[in-house]
N, C-alpha and C. Protein backbone atom coordinates (compact mmCIF):
# COMPACT_ATOMS: atom_id res chain seq x y z
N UNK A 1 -52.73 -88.39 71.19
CA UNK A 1 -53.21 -87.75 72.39
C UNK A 1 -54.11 -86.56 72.03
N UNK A 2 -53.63 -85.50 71.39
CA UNK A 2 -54.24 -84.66 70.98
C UNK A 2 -54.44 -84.95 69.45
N UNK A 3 -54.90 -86.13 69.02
CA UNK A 3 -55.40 -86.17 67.79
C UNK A 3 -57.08 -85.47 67.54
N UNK A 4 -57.70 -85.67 68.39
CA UNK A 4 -59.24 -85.34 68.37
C UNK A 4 -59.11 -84.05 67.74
N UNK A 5 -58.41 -82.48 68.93
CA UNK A 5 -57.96 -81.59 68.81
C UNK A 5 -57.77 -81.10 66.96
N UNK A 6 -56.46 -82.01 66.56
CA UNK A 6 -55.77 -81.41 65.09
C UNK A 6 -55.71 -82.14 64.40
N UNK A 7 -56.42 -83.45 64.54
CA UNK A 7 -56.77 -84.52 63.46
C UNK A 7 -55.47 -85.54 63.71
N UNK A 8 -55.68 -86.36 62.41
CA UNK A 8 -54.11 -87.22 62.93
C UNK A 8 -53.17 -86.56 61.96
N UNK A 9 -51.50 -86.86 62.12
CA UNK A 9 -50.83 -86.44 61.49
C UNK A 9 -50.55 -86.69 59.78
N UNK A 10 -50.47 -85.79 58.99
CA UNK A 10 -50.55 -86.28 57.48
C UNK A 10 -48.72 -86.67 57.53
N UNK A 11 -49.02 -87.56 56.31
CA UNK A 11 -47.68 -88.15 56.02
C UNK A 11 -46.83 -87.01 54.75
N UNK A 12 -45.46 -86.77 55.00
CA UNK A 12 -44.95 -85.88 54.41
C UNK A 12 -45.14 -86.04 52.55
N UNK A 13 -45.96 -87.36 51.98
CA UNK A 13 -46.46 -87.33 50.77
C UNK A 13 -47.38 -86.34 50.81
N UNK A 14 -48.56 -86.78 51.91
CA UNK A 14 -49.62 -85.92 51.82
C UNK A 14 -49.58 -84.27 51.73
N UNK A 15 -48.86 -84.28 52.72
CA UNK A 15 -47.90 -82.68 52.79
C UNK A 15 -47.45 -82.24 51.35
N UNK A 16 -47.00 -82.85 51.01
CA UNK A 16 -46.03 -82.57 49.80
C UNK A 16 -47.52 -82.21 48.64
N UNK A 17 -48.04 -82.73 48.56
CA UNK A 17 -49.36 -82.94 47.48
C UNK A 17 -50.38 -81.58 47.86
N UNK A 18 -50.36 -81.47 49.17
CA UNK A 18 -51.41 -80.16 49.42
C UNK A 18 -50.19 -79.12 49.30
N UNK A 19 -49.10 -79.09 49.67
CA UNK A 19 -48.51 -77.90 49.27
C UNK A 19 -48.37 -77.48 47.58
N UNK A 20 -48.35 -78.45 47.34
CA UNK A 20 -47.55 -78.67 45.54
C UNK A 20 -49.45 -78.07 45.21
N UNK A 21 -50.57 -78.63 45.58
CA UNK A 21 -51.97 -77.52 44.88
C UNK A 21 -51.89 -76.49 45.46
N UNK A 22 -51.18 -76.21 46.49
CA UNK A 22 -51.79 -74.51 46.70
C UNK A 22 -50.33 -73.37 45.89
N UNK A 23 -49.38 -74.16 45.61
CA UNK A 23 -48.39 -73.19 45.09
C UNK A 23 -49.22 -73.16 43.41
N UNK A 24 -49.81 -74.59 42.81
CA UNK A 24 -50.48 -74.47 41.67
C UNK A 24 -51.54 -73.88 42.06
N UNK A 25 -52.15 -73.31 42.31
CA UNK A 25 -53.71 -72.27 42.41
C UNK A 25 -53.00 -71.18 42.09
N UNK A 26 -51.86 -70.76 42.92
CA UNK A 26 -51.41 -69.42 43.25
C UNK A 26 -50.83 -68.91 42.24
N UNK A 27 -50.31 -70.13 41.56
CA UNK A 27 -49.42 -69.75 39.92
C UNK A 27 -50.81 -69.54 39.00
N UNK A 28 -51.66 -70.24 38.83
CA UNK A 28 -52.66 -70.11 37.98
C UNK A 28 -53.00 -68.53 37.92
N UNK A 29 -54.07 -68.27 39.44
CA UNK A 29 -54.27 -67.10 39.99
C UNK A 29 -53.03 -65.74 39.42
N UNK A 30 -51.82 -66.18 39.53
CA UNK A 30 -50.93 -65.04 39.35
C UNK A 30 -50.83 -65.04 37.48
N UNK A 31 -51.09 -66.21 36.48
CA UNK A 31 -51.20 -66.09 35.10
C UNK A 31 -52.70 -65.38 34.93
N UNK A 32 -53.56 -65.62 35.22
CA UNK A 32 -54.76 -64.94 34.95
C UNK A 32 -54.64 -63.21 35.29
N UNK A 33 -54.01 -63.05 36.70
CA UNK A 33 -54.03 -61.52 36.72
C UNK A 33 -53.29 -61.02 35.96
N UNK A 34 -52.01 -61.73 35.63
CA UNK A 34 -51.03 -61.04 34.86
C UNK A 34 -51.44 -60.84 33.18
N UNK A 35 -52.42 -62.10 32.45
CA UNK A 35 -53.03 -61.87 31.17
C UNK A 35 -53.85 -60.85 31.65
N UNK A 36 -54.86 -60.44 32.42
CA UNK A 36 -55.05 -59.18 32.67
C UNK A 36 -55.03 -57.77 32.30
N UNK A 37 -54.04 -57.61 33.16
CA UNK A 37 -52.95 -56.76 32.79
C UNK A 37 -52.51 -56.77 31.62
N UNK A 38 -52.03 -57.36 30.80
CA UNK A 38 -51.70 -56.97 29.77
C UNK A 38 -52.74 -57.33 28.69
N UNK A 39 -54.10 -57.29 28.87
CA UNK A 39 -55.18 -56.88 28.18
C UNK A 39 -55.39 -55.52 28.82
N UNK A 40 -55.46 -54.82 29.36
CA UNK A 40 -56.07 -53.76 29.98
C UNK A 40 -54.53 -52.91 29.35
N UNK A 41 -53.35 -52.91 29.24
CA UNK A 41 -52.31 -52.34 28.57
C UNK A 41 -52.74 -52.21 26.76
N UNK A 42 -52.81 -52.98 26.47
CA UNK A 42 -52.96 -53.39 25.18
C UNK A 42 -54.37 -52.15 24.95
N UNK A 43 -54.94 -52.57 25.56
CA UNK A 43 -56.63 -51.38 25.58
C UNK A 43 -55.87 -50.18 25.13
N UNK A 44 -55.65 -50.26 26.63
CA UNK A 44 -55.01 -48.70 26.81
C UNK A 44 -54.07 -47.60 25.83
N UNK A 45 -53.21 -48.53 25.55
CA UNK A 45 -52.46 -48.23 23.78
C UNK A 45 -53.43 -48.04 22.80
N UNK A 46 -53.94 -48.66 22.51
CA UNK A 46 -54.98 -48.61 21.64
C UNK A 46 -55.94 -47.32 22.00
N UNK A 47 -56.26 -47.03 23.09
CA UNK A 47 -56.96 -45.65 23.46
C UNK A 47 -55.91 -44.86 23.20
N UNK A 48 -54.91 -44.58 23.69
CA UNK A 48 -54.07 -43.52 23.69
C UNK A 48 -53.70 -43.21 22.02
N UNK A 49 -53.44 -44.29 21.26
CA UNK A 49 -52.89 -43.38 19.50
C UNK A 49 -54.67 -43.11 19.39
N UNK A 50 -55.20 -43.66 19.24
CA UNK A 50 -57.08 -43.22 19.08
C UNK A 50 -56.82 -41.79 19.48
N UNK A 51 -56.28 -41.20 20.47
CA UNK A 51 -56.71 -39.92 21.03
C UNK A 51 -55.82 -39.13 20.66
């Protein structure tokens, strides 16, 4: 009825598969900031006995 509206309904595989990539982006996303961080620590040590 209101398919036009919100498309048709995905099947709880499909569901399962777009949830399961966006929790993997978010883990990726959260390893990259976190190597980051502990490059920018590591710096920082390294500045601090330097000084």
């Amino acid at each position: 009825m209101l398919d036009f509206l919100f498309g048709r309904r995905k099947s709880p595989a499909e569901m399962m598969r777009m949830h399961q990539r966006a929790l993997d982006k978010a883990m990726r996303e959260l390893d990259r900031t976190r190597a980051k961080l502990e490059q920018q620590e590591k710096k920082l040590i390294v500045d601090i006995k330097k000084a």
